[in-house]
N, C-alpha and C. Protein backbone atom coordinates (compact mmCIF):
# COMPACT_ATOMS: atom_id res chain seq x y z
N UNK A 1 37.01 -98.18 91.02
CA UNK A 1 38.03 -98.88 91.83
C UNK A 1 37.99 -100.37 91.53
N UNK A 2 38.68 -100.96 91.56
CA UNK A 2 39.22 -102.64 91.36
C UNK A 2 39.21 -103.31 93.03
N UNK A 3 38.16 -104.02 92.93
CA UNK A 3 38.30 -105.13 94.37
C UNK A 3 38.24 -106.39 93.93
N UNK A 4 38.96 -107.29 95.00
CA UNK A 4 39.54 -108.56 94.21
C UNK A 4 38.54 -109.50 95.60
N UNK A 5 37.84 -110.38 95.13
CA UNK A 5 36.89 -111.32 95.77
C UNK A 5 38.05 -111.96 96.65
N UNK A 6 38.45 -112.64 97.79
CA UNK A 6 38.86 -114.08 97.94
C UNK A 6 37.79 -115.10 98.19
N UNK A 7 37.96 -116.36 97.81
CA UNK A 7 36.96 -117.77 98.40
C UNK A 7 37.91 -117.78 99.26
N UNK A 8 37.92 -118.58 100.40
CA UNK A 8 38.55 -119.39 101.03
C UNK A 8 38.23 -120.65 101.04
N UNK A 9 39.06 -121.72 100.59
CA UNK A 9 38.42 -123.01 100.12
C UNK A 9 39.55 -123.66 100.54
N UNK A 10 40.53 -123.43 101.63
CA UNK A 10 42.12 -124.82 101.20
C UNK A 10 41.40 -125.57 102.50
N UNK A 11 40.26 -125.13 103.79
CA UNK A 11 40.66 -125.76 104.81
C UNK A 11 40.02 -127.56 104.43
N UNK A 12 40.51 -128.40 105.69
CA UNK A 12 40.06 -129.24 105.32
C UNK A 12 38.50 -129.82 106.04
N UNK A 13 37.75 -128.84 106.75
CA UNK A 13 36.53 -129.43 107.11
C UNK A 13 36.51 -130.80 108.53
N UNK A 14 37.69 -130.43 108.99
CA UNK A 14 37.96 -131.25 109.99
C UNK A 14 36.65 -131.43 111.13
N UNK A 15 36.38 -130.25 111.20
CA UNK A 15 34.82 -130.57 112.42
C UNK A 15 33.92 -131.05 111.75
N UNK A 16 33.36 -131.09 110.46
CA UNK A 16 32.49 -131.50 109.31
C UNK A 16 32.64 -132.82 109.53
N UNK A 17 33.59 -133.35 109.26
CA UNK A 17 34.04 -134.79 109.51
C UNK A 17 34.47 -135.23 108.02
N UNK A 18 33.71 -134.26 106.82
CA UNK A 18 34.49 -134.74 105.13
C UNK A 18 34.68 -133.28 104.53
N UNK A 19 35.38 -133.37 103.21
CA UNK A 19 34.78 -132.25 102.11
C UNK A 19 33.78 -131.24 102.03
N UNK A 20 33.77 -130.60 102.72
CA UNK A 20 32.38 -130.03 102.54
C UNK A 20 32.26 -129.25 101.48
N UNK A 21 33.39 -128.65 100.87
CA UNK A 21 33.59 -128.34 99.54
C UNK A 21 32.33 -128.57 98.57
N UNK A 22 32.43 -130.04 98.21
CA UNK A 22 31.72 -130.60 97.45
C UNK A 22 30.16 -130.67 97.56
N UNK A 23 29.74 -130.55 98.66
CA UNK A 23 28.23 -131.01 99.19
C UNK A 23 27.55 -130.17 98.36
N UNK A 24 25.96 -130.76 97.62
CA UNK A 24 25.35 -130.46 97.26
C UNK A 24 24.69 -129.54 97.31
N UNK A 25 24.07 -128.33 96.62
CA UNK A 25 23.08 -127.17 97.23
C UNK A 25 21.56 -128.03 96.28
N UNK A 26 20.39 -127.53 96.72
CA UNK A 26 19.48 -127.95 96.30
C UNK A 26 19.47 -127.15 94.52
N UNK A 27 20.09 -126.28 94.52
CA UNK A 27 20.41 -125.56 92.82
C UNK A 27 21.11 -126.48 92.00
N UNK A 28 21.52 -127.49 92.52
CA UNK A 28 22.97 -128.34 91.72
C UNK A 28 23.98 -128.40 92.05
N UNK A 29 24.27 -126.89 92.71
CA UNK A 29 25.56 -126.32 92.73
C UNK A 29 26.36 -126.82 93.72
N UNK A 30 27.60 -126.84 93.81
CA UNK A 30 28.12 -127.19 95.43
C UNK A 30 28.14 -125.87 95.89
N UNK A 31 28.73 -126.35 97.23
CA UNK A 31 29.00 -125.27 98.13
C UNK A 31 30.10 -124.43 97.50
N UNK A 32 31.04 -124.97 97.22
CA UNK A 32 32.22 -123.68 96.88
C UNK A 32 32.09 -123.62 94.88
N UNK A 33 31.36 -124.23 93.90
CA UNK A 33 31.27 -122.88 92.68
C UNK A 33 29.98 -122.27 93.21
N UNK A 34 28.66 -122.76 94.44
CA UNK A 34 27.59 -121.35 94.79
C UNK A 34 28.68 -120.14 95.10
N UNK A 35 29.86 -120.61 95.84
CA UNK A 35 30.11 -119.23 96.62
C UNK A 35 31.09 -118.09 95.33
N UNK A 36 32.11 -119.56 94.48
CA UNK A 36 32.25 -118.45 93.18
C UNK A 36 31.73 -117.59 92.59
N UNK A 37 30.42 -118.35 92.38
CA UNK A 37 29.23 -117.67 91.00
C UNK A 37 29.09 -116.33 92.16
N UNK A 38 28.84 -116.83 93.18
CA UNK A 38 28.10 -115.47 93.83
C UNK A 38 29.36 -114.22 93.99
N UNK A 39 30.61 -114.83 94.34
CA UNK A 39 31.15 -113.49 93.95
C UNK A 39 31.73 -112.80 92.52
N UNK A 40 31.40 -113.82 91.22
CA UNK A 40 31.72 -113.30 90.37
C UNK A 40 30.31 -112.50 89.66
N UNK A 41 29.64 -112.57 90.22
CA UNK A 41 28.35 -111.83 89.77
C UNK A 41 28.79 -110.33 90.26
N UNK A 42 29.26 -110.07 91.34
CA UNK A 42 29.54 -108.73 91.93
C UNK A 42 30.86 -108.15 91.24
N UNK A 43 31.80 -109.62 91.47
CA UNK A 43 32.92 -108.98 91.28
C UNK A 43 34.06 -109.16 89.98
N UNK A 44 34.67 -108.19 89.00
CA UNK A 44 35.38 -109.21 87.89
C UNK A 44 36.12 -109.89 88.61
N UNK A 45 37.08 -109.55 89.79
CA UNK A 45 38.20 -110.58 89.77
C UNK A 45 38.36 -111.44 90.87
N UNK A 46 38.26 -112.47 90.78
CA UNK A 46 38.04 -113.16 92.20
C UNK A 46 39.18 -114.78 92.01
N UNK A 47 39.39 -114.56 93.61
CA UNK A 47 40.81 -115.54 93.47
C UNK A 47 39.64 -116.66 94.74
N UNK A 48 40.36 -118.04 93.60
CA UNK A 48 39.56 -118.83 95.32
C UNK A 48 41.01 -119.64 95.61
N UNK A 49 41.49 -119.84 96.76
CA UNK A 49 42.44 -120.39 97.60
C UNK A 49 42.44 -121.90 97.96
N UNK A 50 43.17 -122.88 96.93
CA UNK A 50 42.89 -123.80 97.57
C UNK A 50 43.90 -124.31 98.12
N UNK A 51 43.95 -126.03 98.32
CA UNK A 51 45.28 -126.75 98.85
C UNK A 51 46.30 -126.75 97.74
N UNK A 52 47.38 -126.71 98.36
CA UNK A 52 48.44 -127.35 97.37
C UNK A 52 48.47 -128.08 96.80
N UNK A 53 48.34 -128.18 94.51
CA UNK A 53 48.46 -129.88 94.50
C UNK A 53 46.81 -129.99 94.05
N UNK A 54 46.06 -129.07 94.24
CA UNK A 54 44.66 -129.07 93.82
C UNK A 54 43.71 -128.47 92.50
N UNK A 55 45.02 -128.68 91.49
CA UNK A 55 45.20 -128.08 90.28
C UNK A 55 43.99 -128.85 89.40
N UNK A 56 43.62 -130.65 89.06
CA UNK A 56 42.51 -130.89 88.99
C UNK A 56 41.19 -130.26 89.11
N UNK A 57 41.23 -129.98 90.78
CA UNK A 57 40.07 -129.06 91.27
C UNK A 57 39.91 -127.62 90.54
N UNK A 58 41.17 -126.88 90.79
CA UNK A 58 40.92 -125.73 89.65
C UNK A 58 40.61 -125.41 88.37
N UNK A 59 41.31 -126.47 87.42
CA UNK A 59 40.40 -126.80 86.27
C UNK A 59 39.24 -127.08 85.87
N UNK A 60 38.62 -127.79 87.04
CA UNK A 60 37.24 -128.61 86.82
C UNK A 60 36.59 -127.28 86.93
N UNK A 61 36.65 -126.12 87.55
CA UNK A 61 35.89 -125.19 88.14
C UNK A 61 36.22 -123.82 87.44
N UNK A 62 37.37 -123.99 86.43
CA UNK A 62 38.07 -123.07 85.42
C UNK A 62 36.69 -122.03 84.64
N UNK A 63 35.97 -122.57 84.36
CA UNK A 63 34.67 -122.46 83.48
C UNK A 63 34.03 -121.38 84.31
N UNK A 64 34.39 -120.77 85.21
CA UNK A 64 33.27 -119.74 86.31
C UNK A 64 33.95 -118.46 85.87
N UNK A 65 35.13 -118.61 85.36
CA UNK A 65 36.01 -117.20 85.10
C UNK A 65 36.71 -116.83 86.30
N UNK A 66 37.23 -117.28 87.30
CA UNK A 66 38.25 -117.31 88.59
C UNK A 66 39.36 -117.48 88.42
N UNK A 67 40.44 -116.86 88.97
CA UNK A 67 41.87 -117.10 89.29
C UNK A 67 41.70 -118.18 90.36
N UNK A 68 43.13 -118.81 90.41
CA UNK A 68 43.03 -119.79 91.80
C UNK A 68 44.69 -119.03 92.26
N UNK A 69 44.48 -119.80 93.59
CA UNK A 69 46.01 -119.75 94.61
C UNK A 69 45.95 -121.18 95.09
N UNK A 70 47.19 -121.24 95.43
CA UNK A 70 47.15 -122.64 95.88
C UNK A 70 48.01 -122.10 97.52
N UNK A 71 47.49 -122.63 98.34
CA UNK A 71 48.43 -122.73 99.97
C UNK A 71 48.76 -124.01 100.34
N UNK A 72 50.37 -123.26 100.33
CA UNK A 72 51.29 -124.52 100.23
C UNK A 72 50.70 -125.05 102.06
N UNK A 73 50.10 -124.47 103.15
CA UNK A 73 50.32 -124.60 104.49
C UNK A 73 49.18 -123.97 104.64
N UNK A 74 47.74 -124.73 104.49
CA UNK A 74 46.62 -124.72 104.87
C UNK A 74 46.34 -124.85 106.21
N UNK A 75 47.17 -125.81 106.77
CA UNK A 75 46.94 -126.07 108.54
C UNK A 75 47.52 -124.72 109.32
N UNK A 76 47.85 -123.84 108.48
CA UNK A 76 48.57 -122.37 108.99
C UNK A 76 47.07 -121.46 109.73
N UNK A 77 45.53 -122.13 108.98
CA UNK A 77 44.23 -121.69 109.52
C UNK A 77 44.28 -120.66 108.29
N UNK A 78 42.76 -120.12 108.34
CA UNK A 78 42.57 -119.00 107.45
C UNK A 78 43.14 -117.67 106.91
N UNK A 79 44.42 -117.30 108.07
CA UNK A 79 45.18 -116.08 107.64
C UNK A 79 45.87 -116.79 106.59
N UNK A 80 46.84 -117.72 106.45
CA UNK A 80 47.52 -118.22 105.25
C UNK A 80 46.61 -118.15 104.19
N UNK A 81 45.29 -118.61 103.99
CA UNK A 81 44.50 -118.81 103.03
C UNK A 81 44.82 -116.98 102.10
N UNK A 82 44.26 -116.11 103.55
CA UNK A 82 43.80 -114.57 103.30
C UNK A 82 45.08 -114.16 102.69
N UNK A 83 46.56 -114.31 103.01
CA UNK A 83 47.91 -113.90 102.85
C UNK A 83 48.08 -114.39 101.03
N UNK A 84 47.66 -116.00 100.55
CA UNK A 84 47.70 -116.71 99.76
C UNK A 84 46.78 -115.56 98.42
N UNK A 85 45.73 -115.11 99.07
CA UNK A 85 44.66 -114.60 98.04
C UNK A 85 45.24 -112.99 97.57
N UNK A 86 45.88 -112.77 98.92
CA UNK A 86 45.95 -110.84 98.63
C UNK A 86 47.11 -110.62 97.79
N UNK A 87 48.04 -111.96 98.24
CA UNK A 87 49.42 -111.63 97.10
C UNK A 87 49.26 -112.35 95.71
N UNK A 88 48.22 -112.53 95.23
CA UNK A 88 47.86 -112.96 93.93
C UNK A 88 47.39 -111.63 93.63
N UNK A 89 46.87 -110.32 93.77
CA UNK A 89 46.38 -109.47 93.39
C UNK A 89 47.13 -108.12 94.12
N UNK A 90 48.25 -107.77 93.49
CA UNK A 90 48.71 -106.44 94.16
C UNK A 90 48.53 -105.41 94.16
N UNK A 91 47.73 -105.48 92.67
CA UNK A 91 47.15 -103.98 91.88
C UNK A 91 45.96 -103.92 92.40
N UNK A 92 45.38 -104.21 93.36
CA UNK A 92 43.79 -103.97 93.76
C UNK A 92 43.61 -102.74 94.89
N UNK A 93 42.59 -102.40 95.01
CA UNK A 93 42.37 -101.36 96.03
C UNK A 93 41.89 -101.39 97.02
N UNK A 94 41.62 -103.20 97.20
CA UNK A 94 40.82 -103.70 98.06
C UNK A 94 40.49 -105.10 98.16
N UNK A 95 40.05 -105.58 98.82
CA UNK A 95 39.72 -107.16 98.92
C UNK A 95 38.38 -107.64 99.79
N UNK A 96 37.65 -108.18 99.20
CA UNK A 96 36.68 -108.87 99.78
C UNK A 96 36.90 -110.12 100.40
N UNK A 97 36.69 -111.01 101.53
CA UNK A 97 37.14 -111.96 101.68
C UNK A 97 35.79 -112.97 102.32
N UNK A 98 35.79 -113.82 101.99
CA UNK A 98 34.86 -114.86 102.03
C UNK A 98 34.84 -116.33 102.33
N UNK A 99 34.62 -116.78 103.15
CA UNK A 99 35.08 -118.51 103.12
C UNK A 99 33.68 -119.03 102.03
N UNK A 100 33.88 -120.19 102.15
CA UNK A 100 33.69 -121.15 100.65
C UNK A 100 32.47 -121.85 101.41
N UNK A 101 32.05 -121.59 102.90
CA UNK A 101 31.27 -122.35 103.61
C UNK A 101 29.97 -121.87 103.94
N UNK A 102 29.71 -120.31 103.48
CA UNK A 102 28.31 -119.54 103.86
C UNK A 102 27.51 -119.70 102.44
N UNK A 103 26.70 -120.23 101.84
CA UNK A 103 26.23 -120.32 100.60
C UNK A 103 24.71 -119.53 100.71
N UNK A 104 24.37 -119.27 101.73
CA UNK A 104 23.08 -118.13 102.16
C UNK A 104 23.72 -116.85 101.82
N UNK A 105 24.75 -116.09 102.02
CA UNK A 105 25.00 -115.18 101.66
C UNK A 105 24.39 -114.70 100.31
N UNK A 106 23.44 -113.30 100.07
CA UNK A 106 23.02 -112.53 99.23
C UNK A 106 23.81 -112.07 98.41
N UNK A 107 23.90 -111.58 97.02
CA UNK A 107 24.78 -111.36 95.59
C UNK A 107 24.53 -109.68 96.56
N UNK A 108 22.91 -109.64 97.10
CA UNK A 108 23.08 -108.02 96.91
C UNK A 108 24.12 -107.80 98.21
N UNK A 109 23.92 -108.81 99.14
CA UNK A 109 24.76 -108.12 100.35
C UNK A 109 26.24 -107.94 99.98
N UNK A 110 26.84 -108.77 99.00
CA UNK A 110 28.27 -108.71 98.53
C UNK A 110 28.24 -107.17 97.95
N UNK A 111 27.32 -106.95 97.11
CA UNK A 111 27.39 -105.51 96.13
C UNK A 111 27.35 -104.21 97.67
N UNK A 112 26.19 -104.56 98.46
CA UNK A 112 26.49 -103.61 99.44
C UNK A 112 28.00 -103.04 100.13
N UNK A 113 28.53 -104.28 100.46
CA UNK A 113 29.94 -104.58 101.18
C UNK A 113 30.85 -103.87 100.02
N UNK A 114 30.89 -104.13 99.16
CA UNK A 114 32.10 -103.24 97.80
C UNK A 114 31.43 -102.18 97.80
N UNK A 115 30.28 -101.84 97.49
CA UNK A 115 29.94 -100.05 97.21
C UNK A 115 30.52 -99.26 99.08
N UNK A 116 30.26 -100.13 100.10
CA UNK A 116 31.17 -99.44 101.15
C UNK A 116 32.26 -99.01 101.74
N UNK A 117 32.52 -100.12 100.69
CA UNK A 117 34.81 -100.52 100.72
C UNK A 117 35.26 -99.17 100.08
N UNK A 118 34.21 -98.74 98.83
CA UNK A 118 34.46 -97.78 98.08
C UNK A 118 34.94 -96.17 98.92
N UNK A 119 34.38 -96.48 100.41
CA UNK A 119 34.78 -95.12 101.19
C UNK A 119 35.22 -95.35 102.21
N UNK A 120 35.75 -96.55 102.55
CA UNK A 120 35.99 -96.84 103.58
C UNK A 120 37.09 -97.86 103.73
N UNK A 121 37.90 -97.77 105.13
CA UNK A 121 39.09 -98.95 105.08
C UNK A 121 39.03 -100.16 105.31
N UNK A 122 37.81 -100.50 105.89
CA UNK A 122 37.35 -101.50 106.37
C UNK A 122 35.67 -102.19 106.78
N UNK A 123 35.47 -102.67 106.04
CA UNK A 123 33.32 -102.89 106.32
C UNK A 123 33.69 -104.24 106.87
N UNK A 124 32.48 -104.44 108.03
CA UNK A 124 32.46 -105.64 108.38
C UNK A 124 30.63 -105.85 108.37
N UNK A 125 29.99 -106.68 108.27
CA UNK A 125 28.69 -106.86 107.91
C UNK A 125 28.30 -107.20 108.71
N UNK A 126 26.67 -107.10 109.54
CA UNK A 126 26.35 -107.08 111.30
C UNK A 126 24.69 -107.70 110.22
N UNK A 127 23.81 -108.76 111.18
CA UNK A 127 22.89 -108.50 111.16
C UNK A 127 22.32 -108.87 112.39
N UNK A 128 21.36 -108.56 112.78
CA UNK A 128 20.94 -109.13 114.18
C UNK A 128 21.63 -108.75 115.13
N UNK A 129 22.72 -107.93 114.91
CA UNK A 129 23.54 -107.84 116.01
C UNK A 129 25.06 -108.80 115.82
N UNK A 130 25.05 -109.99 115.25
CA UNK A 130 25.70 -111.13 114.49
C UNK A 130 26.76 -110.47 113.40
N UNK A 131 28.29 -110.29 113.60
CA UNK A 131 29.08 -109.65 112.56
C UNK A 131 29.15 -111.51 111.49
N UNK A 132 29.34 -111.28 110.38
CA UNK A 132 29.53 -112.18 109.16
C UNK A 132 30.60 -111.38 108.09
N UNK A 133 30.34 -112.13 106.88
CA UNK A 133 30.99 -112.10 106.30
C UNK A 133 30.24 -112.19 105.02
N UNK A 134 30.89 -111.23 103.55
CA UNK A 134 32.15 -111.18 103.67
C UNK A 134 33.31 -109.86 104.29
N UNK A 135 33.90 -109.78 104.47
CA UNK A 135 34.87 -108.66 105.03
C UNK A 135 35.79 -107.78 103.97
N UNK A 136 35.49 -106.55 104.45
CA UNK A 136 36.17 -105.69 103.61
C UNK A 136 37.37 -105.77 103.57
N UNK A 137 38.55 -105.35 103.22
CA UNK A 137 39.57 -104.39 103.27
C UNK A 137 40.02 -103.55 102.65
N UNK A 138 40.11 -102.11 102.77
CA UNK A 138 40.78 -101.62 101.62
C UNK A 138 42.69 -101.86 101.57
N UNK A 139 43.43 -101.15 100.59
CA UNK A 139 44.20 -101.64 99.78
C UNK A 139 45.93 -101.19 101.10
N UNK A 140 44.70 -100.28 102.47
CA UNK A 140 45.63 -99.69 103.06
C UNK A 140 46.03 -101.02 104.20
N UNK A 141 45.31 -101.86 104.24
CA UNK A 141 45.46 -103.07 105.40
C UNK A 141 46.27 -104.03 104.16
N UNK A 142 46.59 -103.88 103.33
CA UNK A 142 47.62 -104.87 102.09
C UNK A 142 48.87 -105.53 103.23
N UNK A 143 49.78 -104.67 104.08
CA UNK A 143 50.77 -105.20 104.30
C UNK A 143 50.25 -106.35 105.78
N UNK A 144 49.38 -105.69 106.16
CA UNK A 144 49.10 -106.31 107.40
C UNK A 144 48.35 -107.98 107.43
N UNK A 145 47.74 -107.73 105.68
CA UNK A 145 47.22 -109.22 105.45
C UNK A 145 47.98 -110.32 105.01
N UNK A 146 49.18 -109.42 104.21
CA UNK A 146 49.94 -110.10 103.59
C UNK A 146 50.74 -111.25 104.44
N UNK A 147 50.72 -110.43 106.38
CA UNK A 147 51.65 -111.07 107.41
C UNK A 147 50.84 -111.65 108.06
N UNK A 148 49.60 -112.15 107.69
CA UNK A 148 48.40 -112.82 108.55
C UNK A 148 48.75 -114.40 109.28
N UNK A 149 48.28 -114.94 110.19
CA UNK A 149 48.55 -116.66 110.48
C UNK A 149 47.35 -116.58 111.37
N UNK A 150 47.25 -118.17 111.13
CA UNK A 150 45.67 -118.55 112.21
C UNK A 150 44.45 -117.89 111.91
N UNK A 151 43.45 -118.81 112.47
CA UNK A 151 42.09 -118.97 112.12
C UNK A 151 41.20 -117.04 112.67
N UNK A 152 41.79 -116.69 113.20
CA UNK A 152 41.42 -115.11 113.89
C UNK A 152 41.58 -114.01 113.32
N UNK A 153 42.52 -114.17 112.34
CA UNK A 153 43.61 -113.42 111.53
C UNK A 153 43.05 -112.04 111.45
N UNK A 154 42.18 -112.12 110.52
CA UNK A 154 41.46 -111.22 110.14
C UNK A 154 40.30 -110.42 110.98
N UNK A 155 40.48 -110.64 112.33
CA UNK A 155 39.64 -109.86 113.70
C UNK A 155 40.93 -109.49 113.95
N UNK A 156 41.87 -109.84 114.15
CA UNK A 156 43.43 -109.05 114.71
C UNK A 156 43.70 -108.10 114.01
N UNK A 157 43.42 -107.69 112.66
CA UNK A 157 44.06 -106.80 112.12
C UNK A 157 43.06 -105.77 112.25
N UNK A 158 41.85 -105.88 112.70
CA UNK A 158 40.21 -104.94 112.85
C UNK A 158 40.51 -104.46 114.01
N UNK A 159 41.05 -105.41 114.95
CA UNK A 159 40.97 -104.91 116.77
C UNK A 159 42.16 -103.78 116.61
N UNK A 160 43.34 -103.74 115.72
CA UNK A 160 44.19 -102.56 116.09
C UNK A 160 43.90 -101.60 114.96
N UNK A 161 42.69 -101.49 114.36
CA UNK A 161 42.26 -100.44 113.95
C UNK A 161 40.60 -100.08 114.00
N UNK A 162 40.45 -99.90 115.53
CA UNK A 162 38.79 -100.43 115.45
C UNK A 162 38.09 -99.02 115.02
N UNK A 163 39.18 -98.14 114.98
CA UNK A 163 38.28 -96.37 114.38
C UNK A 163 38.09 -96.51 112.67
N UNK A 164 38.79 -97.34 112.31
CA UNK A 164 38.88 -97.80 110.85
C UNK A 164 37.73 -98.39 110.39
N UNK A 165 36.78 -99.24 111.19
CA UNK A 165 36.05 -100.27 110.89
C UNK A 165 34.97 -99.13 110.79
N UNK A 166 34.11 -99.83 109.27
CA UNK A 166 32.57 -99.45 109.29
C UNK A 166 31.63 -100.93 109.54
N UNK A 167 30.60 -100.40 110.32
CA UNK A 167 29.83 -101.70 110.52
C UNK A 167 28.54 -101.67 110.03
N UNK A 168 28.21 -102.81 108.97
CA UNK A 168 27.39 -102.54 108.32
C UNK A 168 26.31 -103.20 108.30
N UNK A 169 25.43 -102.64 108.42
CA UNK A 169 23.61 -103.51 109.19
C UNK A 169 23.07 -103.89 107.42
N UNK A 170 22.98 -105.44 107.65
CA UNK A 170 22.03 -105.79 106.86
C UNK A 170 21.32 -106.95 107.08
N UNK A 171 20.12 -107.05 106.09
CA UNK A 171 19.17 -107.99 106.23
C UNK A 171 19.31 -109.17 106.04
N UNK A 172 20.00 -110.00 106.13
CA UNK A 172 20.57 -111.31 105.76
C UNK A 172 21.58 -111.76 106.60
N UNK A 173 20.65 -113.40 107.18
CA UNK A 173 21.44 -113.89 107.94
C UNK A 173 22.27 -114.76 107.67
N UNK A 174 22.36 -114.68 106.61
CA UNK A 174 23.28 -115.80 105.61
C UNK A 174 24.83 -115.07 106.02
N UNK A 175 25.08 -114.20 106.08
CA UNK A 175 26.42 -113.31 106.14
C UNK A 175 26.91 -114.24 107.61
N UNK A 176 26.00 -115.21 108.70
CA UNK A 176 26.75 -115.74 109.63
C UNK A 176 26.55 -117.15 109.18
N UNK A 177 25.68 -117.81 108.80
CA UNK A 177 25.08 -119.12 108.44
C UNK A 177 26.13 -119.99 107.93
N UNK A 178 27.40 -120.44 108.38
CA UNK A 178 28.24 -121.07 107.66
C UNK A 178 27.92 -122.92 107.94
N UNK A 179 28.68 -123.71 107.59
CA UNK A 179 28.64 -124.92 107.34
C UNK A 179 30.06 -125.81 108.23
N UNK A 180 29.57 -125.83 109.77
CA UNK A 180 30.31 -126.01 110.60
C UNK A 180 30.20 -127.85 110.77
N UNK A 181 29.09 -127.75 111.05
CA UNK A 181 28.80 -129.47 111.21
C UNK A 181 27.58 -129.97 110.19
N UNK A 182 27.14 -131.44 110.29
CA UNK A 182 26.58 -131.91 109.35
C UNK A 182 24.72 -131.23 109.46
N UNK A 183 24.56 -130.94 110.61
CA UNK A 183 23.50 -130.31 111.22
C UNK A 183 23.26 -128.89 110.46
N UNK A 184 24.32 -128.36 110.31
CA UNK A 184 23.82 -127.09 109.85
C UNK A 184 23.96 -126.95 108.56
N UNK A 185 24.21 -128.02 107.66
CA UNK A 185 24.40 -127.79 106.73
C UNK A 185 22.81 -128.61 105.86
N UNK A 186 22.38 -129.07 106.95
CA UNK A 186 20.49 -129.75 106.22
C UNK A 186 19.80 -128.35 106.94
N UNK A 187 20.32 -127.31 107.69
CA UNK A 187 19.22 -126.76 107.65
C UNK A 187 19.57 -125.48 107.06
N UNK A 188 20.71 -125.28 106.19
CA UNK A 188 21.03 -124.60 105.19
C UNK A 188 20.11 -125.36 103.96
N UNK A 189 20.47 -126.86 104.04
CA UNK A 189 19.37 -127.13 102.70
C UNK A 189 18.22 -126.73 102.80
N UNK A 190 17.57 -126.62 103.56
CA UNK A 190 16.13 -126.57 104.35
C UNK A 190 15.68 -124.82 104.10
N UNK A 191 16.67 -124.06 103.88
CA UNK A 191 16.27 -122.57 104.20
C UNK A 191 17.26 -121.85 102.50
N UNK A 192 17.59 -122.52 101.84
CA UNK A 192 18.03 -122.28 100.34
C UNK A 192 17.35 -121.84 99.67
N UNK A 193 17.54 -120.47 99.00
CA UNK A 193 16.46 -120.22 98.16
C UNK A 193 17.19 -119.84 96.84
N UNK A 194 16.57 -119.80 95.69
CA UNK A 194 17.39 -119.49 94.43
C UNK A 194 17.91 -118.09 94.59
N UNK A 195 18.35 -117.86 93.53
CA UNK A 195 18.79 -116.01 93.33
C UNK A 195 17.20 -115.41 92.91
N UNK A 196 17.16 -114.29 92.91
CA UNK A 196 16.41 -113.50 92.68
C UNK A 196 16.69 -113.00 91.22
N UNK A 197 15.91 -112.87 90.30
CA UNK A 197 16.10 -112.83 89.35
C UNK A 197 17.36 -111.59 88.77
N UNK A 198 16.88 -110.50 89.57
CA UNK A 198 18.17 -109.54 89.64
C UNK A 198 19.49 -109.61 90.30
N UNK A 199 19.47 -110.89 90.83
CA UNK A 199 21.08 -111.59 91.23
C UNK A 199 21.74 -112.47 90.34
N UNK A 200 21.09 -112.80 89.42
CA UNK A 200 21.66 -114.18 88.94
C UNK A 200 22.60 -113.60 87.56
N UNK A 201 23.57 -114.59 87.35
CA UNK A 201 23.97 -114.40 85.91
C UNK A 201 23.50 -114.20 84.52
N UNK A 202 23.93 -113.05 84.36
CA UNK A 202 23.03 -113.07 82.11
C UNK A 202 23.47 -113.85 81.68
């Protein structure tokens, strides 16, 4: 089966107070090519979503092997982003979706989440009790993402199919660990660890 990654990368980090895009990981990496590499390790095809007009940015980052989207109406919140990513890929059977802001997230927990998509309409990833990301869909929720708006988007289309949803327990709390304020993003530096040798790129 063919599943198509999304980043989500157009928002602008308004509670952050800058870019958070850019911020450093202790690997080199920033925050959004860690979150590329990590889904192109799992996945061939992966679209990352940015602003309109951010064609520079896509080039600079061309070199990872990614499609881009651009959203013309980023302040639309993350369903525009999700709507932006799914209609770049129509032939897929599925979609992974990811914001550009969890860089703890595991290569293996992504591989878990697609080998589940593989039987299912919908995986959502639980640890601790804590649902994260990234989020399944299969290819049967296509029209419903396509009509997505606002930051919730993607819990609205789960709540009117909650017999649909598989919920999936894993070990990693990175799947909630995102990069909300400047606070959590030193104790993301603080708790970073490399790939594991069986995650990383050949």
């Amino acid at each position: 089966m063919r599943f198509t990654g999304v980043l989500l990368a157009a928002g602008f980090g308004r509670r952050f107070g800058a870019d958070k895009r850019t911020l450093g990981l202790p690997d080199g990496s920033s925050l959004l090519t860690h979150g590329a590499r990590s889904m192109r390790l799992v996945l061939d095809d992966v679209v990352v979503v940015l602003r309109a007009g951010e064609t520079p940015l896509a080039q600079a980052l061309s070199s990872l092997g990614c499609r881009f989207a651009f959203n013309p109406r980023p302040l639309e919140g993350l369903g525009s982003s999700i709507r932006c990513g799914v209609a770049t890929s129509a032939n897929s059977d599925g979609w992974l979706i990811l914001p550009a802001d969890l860089p703890l997230v595991r290569p293996t927990s992504l591989r878990r989440v697609v080998a589940r998509l593989a039987t299912a309409s919908a995986v959502v990833p639980l640890c601790h009790g804590r649902r994260g990301h990234p989020v399944g869909f299969s290819r049967r929720f296509r029209g419903e993402l396509l009509a997505l708006t606002g930051d919730r988007a993607g819990r609205e289309v789960l709540k009117r199919a909650p017999k649909e949803v598989v919920w999936l327990n894993l070990h990693d709390p990175g799947i909630y660990r995102d990069v909300d304020q400047a606070s959590d993003f030193d104790s993301i530096r603080r708790d970073f660890a490399p790939w594991q040798p069986h995650e990383r790129p050949p």
